[in-house]
N, C-alpha and C. Protein backbone atom coordinates (compact mmCIF):
# COMPACT_ATOMS: atom_id res chain seq x y z
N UNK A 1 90.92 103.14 165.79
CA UNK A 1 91.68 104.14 166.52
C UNK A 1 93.17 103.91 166.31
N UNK A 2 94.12 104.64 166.13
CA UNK A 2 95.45 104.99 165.44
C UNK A 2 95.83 104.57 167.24
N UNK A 3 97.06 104.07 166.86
CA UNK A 3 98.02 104.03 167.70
C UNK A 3 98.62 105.37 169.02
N UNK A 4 98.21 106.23 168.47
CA UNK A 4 98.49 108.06 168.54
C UNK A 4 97.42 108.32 169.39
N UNK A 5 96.01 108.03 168.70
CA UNK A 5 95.03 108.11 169.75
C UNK A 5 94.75 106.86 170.92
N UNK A 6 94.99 106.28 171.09
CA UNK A 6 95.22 105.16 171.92
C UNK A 6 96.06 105.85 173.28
N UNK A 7 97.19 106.40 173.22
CA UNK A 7 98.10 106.90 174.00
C UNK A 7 97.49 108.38 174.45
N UNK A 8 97.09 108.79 173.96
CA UNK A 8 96.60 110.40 174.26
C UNK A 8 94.66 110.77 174.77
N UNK A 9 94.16 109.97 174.26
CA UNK A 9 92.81 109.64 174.64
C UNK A 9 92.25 109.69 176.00
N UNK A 10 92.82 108.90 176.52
CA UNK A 10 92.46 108.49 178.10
C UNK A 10 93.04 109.57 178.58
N UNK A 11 94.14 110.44 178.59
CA UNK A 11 94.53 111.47 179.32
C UNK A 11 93.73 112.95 178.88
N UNK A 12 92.96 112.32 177.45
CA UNK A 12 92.12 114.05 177.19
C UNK A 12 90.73 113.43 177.70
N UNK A 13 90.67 112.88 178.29
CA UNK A 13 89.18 112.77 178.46
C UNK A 13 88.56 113.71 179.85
N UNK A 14 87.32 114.26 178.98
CA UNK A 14 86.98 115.44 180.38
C UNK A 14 87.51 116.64 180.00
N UNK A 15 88.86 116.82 179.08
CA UNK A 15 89.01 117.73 178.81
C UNK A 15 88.81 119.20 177.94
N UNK A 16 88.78 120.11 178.34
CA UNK A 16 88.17 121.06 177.73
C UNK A 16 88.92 121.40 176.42
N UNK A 17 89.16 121.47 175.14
CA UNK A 17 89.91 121.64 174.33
C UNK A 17 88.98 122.64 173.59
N UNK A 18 89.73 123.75 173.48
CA UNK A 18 89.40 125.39 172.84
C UNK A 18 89.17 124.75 171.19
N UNK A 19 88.53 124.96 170.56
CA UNK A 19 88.54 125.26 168.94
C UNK A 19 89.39 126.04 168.37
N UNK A 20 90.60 125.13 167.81
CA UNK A 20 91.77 125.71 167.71
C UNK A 20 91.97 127.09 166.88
N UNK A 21 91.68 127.11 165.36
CA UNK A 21 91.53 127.94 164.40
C UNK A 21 90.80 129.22 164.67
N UNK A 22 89.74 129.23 166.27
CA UNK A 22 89.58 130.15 166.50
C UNK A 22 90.17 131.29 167.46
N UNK A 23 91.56 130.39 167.89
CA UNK A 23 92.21 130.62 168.89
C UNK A 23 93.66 131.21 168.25
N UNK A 24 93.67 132.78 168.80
CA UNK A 24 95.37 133.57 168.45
C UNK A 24 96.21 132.62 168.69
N UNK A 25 96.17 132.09 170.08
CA UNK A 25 97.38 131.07 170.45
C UNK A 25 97.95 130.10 169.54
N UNK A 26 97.05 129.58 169.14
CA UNK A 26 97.04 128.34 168.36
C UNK A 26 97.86 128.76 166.96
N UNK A 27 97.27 130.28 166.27
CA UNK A 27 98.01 130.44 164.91
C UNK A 27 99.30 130.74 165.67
N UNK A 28 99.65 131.39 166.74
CA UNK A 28 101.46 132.05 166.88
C UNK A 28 102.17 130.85 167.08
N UNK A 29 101.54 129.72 167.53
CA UNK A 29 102.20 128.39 166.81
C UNK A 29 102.99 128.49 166.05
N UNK A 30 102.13 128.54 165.03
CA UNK A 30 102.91 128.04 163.70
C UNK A 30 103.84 129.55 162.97
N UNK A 31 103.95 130.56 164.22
CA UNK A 31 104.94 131.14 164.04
C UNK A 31 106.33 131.19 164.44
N UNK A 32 106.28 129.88 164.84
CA UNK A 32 107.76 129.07 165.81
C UNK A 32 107.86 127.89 164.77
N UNK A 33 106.96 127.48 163.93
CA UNK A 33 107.89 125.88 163.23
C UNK A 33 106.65 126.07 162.28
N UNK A 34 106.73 125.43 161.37
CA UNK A 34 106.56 125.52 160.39
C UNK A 34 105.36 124.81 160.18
N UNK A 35 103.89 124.80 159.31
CA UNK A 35 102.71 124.47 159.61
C UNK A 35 102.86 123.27 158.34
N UNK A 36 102.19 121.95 158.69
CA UNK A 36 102.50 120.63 157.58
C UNK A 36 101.29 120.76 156.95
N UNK A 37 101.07 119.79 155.84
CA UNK A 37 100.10 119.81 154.87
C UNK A 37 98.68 119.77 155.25
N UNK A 38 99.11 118.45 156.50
CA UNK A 38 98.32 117.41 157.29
C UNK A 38 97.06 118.71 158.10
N UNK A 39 97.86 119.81 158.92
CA UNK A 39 97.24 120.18 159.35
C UNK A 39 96.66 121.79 158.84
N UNK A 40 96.88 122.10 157.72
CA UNK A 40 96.11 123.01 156.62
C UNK A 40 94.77 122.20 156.37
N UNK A 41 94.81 121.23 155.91
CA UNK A 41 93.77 120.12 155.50
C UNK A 41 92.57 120.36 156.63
N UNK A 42 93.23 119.79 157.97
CA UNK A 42 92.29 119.98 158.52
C UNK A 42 91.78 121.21 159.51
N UNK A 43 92.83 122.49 159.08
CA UNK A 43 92.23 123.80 159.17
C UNK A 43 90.59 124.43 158.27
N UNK A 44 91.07 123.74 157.45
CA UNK A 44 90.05 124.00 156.23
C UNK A 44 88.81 123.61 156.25
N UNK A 45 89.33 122.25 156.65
CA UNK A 45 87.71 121.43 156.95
C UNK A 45 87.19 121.86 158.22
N UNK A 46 87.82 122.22 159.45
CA UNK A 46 87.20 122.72 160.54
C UNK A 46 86.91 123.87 160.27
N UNK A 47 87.61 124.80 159.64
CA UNK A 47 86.88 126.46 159.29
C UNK A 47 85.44 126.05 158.60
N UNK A 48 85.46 125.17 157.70
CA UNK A 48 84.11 124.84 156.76
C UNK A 48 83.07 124.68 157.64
N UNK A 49 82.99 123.86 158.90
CA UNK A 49 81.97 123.18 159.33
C UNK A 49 81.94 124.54 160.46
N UNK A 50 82.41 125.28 161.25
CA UNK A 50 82.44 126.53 161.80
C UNK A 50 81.33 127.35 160.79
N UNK A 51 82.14 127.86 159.63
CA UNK A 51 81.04 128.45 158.47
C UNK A 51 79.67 127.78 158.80
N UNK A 52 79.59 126.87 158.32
CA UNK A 52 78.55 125.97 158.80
C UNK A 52 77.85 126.35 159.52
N UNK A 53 78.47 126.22 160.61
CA UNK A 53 78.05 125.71 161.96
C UNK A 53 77.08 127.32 162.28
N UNK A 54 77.86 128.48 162.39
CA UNK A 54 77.29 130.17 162.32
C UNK A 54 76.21 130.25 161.23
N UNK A 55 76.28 129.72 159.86
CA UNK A 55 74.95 129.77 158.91
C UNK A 55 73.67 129.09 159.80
N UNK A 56 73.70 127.94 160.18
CA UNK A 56 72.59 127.21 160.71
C UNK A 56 72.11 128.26 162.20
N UNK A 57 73.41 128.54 163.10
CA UNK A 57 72.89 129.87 163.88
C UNK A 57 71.88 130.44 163.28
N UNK A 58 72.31 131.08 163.21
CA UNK A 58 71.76 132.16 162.12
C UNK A 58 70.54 131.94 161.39
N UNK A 59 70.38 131.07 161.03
CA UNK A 59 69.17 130.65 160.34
C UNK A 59 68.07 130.42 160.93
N UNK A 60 68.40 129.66 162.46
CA UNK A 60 67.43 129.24 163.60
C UNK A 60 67.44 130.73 164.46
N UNK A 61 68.35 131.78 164.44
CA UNK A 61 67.18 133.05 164.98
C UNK A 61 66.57 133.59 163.98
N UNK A 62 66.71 133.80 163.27
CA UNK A 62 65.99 134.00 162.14
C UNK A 62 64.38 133.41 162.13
N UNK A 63 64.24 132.27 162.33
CA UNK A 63 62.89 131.10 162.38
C UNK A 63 62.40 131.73 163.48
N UNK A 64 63.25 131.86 164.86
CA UNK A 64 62.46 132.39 165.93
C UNK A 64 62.02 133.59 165.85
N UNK A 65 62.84 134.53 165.19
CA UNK A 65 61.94 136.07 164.95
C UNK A 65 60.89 136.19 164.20
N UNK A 66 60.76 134.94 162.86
CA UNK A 66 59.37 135.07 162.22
C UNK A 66 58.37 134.32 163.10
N UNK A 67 58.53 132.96 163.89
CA UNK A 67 57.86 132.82 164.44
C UNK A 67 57.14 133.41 165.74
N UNK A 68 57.47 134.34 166.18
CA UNK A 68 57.34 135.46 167.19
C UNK A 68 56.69 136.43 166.45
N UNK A 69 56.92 137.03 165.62
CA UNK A 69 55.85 137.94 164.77
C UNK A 69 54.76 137.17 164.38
N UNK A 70 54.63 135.52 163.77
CA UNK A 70 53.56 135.08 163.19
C UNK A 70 52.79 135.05 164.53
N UNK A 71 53.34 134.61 165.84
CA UNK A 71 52.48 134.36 166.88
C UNK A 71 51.66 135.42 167.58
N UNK A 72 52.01 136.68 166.89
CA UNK A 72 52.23 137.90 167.57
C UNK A 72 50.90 138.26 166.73
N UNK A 73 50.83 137.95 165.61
CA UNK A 73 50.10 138.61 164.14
C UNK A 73 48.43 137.55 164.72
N UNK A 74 48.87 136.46 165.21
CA UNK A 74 47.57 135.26 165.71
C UNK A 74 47.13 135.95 166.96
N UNK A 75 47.85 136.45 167.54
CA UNK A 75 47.24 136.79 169.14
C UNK A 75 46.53 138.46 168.73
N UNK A 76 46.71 138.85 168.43
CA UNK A 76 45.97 140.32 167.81
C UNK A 76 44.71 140.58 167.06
N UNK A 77 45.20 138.95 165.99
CA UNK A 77 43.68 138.93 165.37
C UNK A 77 42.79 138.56 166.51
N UNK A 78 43.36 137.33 167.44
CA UNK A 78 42.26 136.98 168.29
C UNK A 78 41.80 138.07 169.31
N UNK A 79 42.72 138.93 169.85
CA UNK A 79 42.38 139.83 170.68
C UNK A 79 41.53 141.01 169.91
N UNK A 80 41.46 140.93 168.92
CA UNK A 80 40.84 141.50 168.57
C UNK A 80 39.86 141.56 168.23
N UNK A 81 38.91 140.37 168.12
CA UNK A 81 37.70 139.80 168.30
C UNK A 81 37.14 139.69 166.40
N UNK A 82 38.28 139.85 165.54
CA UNK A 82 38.04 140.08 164.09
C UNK A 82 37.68 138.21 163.75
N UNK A 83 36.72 138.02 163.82
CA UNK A 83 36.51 136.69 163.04
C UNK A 83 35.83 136.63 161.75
N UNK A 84 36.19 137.61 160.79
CA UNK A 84 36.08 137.63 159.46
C UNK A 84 36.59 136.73 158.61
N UNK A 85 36.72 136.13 157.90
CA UNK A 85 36.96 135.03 156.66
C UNK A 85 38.69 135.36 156.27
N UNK A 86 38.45 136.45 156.46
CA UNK A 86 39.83 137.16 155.98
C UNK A 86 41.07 137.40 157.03
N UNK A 87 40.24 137.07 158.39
CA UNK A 87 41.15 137.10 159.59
C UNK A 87 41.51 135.43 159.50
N UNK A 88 40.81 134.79 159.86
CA UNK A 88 40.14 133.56 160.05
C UNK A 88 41.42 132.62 158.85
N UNK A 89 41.65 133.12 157.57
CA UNK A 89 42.47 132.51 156.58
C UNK A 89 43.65 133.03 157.24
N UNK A 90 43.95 134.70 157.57
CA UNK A 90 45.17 134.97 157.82
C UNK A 90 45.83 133.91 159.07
N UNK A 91 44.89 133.57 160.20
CA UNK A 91 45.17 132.68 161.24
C UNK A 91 45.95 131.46 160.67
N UNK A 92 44.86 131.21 160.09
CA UNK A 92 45.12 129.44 159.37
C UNK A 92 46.46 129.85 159.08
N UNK A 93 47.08 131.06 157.77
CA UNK A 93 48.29 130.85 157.15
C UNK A 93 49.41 131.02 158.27
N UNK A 94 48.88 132.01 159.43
CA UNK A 94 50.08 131.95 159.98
C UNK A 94 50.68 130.89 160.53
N UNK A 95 49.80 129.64 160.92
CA UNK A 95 49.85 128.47 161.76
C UNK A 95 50.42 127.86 161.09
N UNK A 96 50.20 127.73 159.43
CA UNK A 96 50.67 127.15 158.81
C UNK A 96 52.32 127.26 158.62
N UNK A 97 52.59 128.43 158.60
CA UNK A 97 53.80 129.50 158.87
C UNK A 97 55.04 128.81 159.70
N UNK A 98 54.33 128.91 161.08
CA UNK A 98 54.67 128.57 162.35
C UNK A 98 55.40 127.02 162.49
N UNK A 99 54.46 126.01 161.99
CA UNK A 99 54.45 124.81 161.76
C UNK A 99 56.01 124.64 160.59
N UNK A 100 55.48 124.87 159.10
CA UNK A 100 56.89 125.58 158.80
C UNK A 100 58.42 125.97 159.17
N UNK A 101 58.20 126.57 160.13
CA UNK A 101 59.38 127.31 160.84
C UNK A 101 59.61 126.36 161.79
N UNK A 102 58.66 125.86 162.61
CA UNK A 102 59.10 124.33 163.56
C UNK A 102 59.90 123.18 162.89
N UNK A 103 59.05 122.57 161.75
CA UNK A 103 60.61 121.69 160.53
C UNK A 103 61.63 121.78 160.39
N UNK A 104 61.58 123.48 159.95
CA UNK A 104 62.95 124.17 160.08
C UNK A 104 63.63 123.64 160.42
N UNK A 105 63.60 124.30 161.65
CA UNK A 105 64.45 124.73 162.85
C UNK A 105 65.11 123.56 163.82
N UNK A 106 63.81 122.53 163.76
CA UNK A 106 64.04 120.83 163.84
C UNK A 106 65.32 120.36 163.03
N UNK A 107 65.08 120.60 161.83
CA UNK A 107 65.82 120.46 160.81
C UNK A 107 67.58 120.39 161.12
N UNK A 108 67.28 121.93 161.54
CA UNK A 108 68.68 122.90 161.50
C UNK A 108 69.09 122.39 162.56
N UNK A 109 68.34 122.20 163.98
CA UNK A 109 69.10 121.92 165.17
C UNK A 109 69.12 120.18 164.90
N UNK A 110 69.16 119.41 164.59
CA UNK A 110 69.53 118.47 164.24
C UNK A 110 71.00 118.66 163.69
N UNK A 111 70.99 118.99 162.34
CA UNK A 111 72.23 119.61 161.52
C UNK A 111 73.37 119.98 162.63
N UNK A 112 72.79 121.00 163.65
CA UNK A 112 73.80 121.40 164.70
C UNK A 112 74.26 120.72 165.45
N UNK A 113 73.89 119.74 166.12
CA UNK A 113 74.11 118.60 166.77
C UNK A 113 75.23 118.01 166.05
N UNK A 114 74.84 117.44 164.82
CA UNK A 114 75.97 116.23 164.45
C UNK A 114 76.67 117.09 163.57
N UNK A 115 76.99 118.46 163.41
CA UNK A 115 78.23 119.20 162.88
C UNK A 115 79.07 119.91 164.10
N UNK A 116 77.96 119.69 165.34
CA UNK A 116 78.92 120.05 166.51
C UNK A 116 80.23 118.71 166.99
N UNK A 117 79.07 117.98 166.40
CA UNK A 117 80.05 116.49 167.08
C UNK A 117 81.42 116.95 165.67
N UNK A 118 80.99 116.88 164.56
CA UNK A 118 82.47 116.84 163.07
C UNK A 118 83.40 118.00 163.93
N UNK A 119 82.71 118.86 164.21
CA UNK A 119 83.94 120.16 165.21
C UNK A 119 84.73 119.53 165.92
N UNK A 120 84.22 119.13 166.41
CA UNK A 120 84.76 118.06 167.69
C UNK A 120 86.08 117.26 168.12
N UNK A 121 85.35 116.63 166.76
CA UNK A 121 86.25 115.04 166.37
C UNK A 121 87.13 115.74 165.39
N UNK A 122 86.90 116.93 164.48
CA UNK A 122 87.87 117.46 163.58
C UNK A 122 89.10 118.27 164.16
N UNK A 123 88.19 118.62 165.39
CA UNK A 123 89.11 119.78 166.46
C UNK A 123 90.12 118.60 167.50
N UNK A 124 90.16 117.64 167.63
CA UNK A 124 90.37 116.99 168.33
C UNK A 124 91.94 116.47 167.38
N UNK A 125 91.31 115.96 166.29
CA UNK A 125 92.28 115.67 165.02
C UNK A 125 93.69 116.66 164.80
N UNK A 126 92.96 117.68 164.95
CA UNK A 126 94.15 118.83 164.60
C UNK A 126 94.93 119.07 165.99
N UNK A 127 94.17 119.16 167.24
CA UNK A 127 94.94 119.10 167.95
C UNK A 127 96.46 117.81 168.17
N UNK A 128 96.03 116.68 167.48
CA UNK A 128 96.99 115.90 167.81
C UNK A 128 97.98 116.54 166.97
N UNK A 129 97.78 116.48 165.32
CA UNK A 129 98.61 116.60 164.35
C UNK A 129 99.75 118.16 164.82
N UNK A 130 98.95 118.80 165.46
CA UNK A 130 99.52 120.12 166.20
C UNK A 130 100.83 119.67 167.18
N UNK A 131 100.23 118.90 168.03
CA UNK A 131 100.90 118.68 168.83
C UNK A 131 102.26 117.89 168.63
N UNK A 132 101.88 116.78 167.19
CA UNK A 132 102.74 116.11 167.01
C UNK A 132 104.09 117.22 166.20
N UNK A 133 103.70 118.14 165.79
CA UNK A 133 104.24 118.69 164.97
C UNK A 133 105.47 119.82 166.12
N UNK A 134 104.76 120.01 166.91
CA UNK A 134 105.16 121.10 167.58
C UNK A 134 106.24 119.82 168.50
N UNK A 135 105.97 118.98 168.84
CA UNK A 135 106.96 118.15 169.48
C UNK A 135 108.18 118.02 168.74
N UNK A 136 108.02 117.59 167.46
CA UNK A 136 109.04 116.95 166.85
C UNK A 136 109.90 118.55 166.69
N UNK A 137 109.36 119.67 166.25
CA UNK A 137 110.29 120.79 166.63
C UNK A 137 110.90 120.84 167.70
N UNK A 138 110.23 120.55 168.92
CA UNK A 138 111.27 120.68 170.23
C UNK A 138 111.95 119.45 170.22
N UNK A 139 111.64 118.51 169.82
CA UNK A 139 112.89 117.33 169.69
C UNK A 139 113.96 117.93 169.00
N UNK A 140 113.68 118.57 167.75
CA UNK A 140 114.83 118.66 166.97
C UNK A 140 115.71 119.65 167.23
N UNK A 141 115.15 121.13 167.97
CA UNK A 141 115.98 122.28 168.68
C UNK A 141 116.35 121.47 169.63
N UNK A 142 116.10 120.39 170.63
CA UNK A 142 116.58 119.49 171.55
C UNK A 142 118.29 119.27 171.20
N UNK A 143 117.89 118.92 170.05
CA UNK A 143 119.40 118.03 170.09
C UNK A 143 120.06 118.71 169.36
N UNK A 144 120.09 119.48 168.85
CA UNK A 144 120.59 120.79 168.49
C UNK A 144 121.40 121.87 169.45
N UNK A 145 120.06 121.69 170.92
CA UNK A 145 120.59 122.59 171.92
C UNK A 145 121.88 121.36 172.51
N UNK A 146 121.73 120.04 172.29
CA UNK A 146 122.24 119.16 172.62
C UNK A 146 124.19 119.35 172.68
N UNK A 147 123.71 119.17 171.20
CA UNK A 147 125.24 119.75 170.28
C UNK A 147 126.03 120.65 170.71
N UNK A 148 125.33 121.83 170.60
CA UNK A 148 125.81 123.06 170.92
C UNK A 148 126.11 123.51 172.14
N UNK A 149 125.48 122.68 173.48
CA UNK A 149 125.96 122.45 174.69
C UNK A 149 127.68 121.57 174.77
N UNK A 150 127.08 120.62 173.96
CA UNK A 150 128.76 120.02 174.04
C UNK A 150 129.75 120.66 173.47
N UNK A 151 129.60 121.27 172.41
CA UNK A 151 130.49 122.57 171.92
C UNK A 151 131.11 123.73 172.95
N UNK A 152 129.97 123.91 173.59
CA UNK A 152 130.77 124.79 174.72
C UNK A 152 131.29 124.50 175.74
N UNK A 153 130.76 122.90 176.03
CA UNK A 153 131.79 122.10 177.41
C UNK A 153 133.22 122.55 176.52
N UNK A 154 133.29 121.82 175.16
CA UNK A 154 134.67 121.62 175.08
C UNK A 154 135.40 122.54 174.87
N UNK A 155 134.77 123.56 174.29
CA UNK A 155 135.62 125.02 174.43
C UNK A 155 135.80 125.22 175.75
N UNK A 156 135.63 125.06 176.63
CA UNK A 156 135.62 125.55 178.29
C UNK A 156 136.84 124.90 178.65
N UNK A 157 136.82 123.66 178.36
CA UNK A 157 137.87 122.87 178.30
C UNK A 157 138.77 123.20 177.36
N UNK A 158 138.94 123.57 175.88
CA UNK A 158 139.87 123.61 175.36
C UNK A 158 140.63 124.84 176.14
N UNK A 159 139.84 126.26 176.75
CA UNK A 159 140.34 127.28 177.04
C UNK A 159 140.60 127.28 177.53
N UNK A 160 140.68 126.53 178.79
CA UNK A 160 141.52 126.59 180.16
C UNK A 160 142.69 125.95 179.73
N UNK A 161 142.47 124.50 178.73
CA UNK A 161 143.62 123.99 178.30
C UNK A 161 144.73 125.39 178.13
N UNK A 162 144.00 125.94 176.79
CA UNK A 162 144.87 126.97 176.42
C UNK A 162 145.45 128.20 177.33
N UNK A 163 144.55 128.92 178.21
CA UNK A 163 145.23 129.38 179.60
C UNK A 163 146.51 128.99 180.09
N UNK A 164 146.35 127.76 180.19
CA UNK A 164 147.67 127.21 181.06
C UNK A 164 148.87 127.29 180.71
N UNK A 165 148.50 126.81 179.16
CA UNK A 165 149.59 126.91 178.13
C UNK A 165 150.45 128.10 177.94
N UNK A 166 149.52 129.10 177.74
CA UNK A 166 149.43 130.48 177.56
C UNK A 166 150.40 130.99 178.84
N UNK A 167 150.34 130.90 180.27
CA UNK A 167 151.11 130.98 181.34
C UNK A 167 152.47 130.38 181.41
N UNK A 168 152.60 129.13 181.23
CA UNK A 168 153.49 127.85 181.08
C UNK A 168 154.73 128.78 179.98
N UNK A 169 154.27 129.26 178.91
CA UNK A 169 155.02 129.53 177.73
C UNK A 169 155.86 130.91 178.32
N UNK A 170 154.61 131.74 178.81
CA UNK A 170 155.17 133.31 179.37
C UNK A 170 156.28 132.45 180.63
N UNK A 171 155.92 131.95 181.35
CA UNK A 171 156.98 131.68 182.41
C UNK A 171 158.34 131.14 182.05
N UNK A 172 158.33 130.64 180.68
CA UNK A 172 159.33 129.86 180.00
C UNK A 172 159.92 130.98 179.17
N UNK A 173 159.06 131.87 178.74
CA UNK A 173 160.43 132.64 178.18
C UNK A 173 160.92 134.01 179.39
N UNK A 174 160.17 133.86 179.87
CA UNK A 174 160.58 134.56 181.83
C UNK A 174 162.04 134.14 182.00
N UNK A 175 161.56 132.61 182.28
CA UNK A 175 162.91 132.07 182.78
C UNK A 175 164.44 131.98 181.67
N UNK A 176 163.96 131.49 180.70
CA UNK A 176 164.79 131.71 179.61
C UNK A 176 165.65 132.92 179.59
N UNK A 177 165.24 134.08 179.35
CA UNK A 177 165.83 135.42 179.44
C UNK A 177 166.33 135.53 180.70
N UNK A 178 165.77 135.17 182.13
CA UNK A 178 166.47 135.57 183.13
C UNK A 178 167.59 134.83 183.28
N UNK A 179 167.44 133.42 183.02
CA UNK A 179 168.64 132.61 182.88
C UNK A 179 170.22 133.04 181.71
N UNK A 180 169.42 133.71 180.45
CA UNK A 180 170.68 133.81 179.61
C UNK A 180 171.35 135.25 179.85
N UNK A 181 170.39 136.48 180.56
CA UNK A 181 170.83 137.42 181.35
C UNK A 181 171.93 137.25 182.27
N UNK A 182 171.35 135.71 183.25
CA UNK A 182 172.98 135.73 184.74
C UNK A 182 174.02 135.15 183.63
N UNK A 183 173.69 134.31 182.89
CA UNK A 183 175.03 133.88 182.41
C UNK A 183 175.55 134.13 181.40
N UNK A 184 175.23 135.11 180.42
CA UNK A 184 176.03 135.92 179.39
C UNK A 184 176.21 137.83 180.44
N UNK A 185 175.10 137.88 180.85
CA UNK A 185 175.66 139.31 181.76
C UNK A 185 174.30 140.21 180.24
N UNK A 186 174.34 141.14 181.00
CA UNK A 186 173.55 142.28 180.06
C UNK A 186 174.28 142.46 179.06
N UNK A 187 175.41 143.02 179.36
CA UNK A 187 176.38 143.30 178.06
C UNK A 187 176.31 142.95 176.81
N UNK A 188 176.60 141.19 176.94
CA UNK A 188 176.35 140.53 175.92
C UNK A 188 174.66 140.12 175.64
N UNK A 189 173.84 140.45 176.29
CA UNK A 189 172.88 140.71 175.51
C UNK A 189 172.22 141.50 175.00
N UNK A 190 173.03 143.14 175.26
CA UNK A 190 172.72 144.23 174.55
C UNK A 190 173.34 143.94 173.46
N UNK A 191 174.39 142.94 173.05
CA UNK A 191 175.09 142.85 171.73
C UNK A 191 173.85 142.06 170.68
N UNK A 192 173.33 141.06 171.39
CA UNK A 192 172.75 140.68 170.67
C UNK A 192 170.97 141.29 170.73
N UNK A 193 171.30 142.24 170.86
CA UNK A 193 170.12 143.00 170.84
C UNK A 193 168.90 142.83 171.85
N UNK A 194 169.09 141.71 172.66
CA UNK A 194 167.76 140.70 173.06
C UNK A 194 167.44 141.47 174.32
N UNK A 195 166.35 142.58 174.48
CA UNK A 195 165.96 143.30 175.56
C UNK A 195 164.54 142.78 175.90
N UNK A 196 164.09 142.55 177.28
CA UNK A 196 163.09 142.16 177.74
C UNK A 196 162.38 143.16 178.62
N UNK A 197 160.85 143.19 177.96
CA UNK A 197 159.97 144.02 177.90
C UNK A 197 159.10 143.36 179.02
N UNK A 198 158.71 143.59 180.76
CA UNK A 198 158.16 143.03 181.55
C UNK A 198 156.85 143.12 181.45
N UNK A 199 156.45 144.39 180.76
CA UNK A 199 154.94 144.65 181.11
C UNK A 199 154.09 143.23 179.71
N UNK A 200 155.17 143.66 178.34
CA UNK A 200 154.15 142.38 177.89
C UNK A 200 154.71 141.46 177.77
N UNK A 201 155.83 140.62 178.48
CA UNK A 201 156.32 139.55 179.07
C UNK A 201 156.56 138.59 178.09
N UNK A 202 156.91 139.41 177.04
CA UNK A 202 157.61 138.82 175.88
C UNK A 202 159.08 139.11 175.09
N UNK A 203 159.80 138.57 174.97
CA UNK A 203 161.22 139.38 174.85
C UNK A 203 161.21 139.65 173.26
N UNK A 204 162.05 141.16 173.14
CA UNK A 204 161.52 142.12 171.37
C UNK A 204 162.83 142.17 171.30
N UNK A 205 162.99 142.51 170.04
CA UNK A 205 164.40 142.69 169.26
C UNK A 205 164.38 143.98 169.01
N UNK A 206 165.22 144.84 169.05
CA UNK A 206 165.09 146.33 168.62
C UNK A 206 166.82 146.07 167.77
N UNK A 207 166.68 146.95 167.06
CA UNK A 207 168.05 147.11 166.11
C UNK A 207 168.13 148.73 165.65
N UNK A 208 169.52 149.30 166.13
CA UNK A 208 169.38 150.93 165.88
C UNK A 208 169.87 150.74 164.17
């Protein structure tokens, strides 16, 4: 047992785990991050033993519908009181039939058993590799979202920085102009052209 299953084991136990590959959920997965080698591999092999798994179905109703007609074909001759040579062989073959179809089906539900367990243990497999996969994506948008959180602290911070500044500067050329206004007088600063514009609180040069 892997290190991986050691840690995760004891907390799936009892638990119901869906057969992934047959599950929508499971493919829109891998429409958020990207699907690894690891777990194609064992898409493949669990679709196989699924295939599988529906052929052997299938095969065992199959056994039960002939054996239901053969039993069906024995109870008719007998009810019917035909003990001719020719009934009498048909009996024998159907039994023989029957018997047949019991091997089978022995056979097959055996087969089902220990390809239910490979589902299992294969479905179990993929769930980790899933999981591991889908983690390490949210680790990595993690610190990503990480980054990009601190990016916007510091813009928050740089902008208020810059706000202040932005105020500080307008109040400075406020004062500036009002100051060289009392002590040159308008006059002389219509000479030098320097007219101050309140609404955008920046002083403009105009020249006729």
């Amino acid at each position: 047992m892997s290190r991986k299953e050691e840690i995760y084991k004891p907390a799936l136990v009892g638990k119901n785990i869906p057969i992934l590959t047959l599950d929508n959920k499971w493919h829109r997965l891998f429409t958020q991050t990207e699907i690894s080698p690891e777990i194609k591999v064992k898409e493949q092999e669990l679709n196989e033993l699924l295939k599988r798994q529906g052929k052997l179905n299938h095969e065992c109703k199959k056994l039960r519908t002939i054996k239901a007609k053969l039993r069906d074909e024995i109870v008719s001759l007998m009810d019917g009181g035909n003990e001719s040579p020719a009934a009498q062989k048909k009996q024998e073959e159907n039994k023989r039939l029957i018997e047949d179809c019991n091997e089978r089906l022995e056979a097959d539900q055996d087969e089902l058993l220990d390809i239910e367990k490979e589902i299992n243990a294969v479905n179990y497999d993929l769930m980790l590799l899933s999981m591991e996969v889908c983690y390490e994506a949210i680790r990595d948008n993690t610190a990503e979202i990480e980054q990009i959180d601190k990016w916007i602290n510091q813009m928050r911070i740089d902008l208020k920085k810059n706000v202040v500044r932005k105020q500080q500067k307008e109040v400075f050329n406020q004062n500036l102009y009002t100051y060289m206004h009392d002590i040159f007088g308008p006059e002389v600063i219509e000479i030098f052209d320097m007219k101050y514009n309140p609404e955008q609180k920046t002083p403009t040069a105009e020249r006729e």
